[in-house]
C-alpha atoms as a PDB file:
ATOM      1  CA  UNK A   1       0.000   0.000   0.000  1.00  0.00           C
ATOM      2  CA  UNK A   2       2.819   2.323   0.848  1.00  0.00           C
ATOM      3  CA  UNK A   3       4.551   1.813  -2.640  1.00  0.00           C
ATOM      4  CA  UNK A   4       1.352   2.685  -4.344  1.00  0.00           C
ATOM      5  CA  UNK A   5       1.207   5.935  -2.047  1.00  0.00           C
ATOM      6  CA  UNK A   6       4.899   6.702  -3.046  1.00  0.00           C
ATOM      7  CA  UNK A   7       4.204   6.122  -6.615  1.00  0.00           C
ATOM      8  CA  UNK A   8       1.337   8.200  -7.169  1.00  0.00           C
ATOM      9  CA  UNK A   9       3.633  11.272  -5.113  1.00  0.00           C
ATOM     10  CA  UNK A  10       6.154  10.776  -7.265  1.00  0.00           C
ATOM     11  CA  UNK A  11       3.951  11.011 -10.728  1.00  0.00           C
ATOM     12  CA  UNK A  12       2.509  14.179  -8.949  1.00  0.00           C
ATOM     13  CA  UNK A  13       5.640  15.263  -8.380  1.00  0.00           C
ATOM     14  CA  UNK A  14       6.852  15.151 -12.053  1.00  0.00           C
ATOM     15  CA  UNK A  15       3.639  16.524 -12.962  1.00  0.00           C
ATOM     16  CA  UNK A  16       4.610  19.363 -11.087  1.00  0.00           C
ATOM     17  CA  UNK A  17       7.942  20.016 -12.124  1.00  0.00           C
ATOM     18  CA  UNK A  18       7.351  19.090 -15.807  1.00  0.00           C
ATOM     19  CA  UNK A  19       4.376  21.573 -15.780  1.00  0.00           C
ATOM     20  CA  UNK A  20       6.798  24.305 -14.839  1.00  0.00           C
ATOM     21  CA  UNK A  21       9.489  22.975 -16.838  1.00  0.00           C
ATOM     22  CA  UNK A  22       7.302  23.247 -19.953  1.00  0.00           C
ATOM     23  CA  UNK A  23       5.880  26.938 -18.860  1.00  0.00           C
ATOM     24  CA  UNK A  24       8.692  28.556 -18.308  1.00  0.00           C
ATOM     25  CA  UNK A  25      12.113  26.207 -19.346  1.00  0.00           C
ATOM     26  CA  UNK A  26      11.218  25.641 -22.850  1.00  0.00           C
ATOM     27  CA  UNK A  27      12.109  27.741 -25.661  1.00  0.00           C
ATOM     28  CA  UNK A  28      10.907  26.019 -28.838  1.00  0.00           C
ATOM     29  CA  UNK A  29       9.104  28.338 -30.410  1.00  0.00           C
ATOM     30  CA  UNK A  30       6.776  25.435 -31.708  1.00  0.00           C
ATOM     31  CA  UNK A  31       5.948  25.097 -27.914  1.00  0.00           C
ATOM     32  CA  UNK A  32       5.712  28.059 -26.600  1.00  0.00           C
ATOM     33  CA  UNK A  33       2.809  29.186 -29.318  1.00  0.00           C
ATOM     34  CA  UNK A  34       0.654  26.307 -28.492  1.00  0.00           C
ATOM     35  CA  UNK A  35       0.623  26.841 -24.842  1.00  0.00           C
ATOM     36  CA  UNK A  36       0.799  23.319 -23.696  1.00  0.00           C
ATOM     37  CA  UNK A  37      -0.419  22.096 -20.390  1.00  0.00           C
ATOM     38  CA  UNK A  38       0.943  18.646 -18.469  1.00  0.00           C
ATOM     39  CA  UNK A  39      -2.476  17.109 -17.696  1.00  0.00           C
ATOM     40  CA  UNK A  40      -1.144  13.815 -16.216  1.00  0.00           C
ATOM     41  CA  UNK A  41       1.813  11.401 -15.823  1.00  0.00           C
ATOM     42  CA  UNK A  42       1.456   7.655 -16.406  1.00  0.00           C
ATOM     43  CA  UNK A  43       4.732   5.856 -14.680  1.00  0.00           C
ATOM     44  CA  UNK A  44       5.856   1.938 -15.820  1.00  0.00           C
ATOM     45  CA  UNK A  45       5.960   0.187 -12.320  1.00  0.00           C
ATOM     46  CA  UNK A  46       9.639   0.701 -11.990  1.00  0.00           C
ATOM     47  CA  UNK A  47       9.396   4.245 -12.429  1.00  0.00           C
ATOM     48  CA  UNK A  48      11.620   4.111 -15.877  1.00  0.00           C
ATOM     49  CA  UNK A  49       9.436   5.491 -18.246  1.00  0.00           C
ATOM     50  CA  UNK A  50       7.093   7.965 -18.374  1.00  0.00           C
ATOM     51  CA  UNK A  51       3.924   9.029 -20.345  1.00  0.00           C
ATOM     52  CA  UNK A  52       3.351  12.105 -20.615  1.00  0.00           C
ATOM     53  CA  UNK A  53      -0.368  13.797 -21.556  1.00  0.00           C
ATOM     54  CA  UNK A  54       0.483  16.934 -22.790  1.00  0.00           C
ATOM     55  CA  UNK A  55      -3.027  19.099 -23.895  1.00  0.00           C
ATOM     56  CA  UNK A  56      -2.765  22.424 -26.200  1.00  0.00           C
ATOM     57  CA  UNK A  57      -4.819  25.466 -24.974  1.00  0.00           C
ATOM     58  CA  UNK A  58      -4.060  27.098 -28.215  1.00  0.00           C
ATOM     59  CA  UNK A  59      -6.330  26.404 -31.463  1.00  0.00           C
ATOM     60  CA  UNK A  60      -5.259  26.422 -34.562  1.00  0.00           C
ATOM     61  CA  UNK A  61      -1.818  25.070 -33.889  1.00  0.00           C
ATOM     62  CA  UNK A  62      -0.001  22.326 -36.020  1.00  0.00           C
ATOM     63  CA  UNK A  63      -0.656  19.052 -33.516  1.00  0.00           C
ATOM     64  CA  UNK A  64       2.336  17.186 -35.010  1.00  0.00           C
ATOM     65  CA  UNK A  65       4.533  19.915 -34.782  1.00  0.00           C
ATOM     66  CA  UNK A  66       4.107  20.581 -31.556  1.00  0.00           C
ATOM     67  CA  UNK A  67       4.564  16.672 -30.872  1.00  0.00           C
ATOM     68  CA  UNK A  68       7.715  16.540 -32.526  1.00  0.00           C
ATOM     69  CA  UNK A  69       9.167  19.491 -30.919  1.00  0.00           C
ATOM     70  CA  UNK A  70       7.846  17.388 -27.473  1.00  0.00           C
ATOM     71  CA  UNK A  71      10.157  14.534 -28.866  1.00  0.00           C
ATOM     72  CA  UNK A  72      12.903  16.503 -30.129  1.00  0.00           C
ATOM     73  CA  UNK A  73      13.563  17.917 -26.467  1.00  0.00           C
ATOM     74  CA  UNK A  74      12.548  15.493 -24.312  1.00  0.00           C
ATOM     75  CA  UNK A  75      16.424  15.095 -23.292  1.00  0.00           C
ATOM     76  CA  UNK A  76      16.320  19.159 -22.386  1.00  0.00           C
ATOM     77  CA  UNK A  77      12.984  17.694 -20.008  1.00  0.00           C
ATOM     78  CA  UNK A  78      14.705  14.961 -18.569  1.00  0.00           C
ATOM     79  CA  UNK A  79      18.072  16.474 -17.751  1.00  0.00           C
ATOM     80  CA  UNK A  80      16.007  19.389 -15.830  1.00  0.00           C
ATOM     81  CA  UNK A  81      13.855  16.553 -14.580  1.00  0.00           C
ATOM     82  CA  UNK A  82      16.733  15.228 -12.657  1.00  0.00           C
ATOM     83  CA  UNK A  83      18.404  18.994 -11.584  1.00  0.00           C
ATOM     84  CA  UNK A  84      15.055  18.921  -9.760  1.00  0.00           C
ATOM     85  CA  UNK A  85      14.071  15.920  -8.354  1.00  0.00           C
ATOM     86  CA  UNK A  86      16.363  13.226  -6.163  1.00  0.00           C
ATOM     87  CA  UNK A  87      16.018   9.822  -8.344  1.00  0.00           C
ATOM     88  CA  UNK A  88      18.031   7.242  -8.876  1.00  0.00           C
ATOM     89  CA  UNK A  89      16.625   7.142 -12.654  1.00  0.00           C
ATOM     90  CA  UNK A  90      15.307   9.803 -13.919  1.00  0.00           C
ATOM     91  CA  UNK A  91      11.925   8.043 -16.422  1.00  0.00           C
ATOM     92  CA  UNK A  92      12.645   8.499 -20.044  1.00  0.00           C
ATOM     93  CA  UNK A  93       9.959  10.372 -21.118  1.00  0.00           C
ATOM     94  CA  UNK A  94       7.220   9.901 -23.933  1.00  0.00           C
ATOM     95  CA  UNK A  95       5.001  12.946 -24.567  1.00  0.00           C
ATOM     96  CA  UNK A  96       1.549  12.363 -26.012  1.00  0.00           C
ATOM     97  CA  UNK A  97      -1.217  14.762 -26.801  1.00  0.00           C
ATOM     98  CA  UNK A  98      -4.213  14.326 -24.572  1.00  0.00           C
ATOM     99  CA  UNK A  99      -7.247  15.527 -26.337  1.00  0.00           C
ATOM    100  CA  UNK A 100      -9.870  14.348 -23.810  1.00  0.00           C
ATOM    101  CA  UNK A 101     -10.980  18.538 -23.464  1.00  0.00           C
ATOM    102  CA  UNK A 102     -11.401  18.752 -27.011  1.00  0.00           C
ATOM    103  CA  UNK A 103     -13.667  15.405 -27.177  1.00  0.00           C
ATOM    104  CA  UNK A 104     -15.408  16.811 -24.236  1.00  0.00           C
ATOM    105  CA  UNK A 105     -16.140  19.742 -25.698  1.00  0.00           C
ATOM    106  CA  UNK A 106     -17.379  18.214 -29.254  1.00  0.00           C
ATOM    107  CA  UNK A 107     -19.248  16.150 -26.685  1.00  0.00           C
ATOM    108  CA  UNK A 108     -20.811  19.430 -25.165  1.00  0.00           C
ATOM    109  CA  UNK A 109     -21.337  20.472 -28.561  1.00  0.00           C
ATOM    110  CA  UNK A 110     -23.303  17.661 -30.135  1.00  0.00           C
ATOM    111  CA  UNK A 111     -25.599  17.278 -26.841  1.00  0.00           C
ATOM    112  CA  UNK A 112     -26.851  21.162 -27.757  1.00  0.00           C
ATOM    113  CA  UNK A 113     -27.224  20.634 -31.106  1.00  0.00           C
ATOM    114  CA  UNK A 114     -29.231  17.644 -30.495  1.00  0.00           C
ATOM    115  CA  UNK A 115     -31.315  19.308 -27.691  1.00  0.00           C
ATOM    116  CA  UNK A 116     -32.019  22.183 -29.625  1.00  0.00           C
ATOM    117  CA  UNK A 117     -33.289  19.994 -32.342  1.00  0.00           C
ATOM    118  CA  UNK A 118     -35.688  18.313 -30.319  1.00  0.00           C
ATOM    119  CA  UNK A 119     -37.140  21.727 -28.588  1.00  0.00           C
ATOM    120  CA  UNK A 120     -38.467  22.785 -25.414  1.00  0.00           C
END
């Protein structure tokens, strides 16, 4: 029980410092247009590897740009990963775009539409 507690701090806590990494670290101009936010970390059970859910607050942005500046980088996030945080391995990271506010939003969308359509 204690080792799930200690895992779930330490995803928070490289939520937390890859948020601010991301906000105020990176300098890709790719990233900084598209405003990303860290929405979650997924760690493999030995704490190796990391997913990371990355979501854009910008529209109109190029998606797979954005993804491949993620990927290009990722050794810029790690290395300030470990500056910050006392690991014996620091997770090699694997960005991927979470789009579950833009589904829930189409969601949002379609239930209006549909609502309006059948009236009062």
């Amino acid at each position: 029980m204690s080792t799930d507690r200690g895992h779930a701090k330490l995803r928070e806590e490289i939520k937390r410092e890859l948020s601010a990494i991301v906000e105020f670290e990176a300098r890709d101009p790719a990233l900084k247009e598209a405003f990303p936010t860290v929405m979650d970390v997924q760690l493999s059970v030995d704490a190796r590897y990391a997913k990371v859910f990355v979501a854009l607050s910008a529209s109109g942005v190029d998606k797979e740009a954005v993804l491949a500046a993620f990927r290009r980088d990722r050794g810029f996030f790690r290395s300030e990963l470990a500056h910050r945080l006392t690991l014996r391995y620091t997770p090699e990271l694997h960005f991927v775009l979470d789009e579950t506010v833009e589904r829930s939003l189409r969601l949002e969308k379609l239930l209006e539409e549909d609502s309006d359509e059948q009236g009062p």
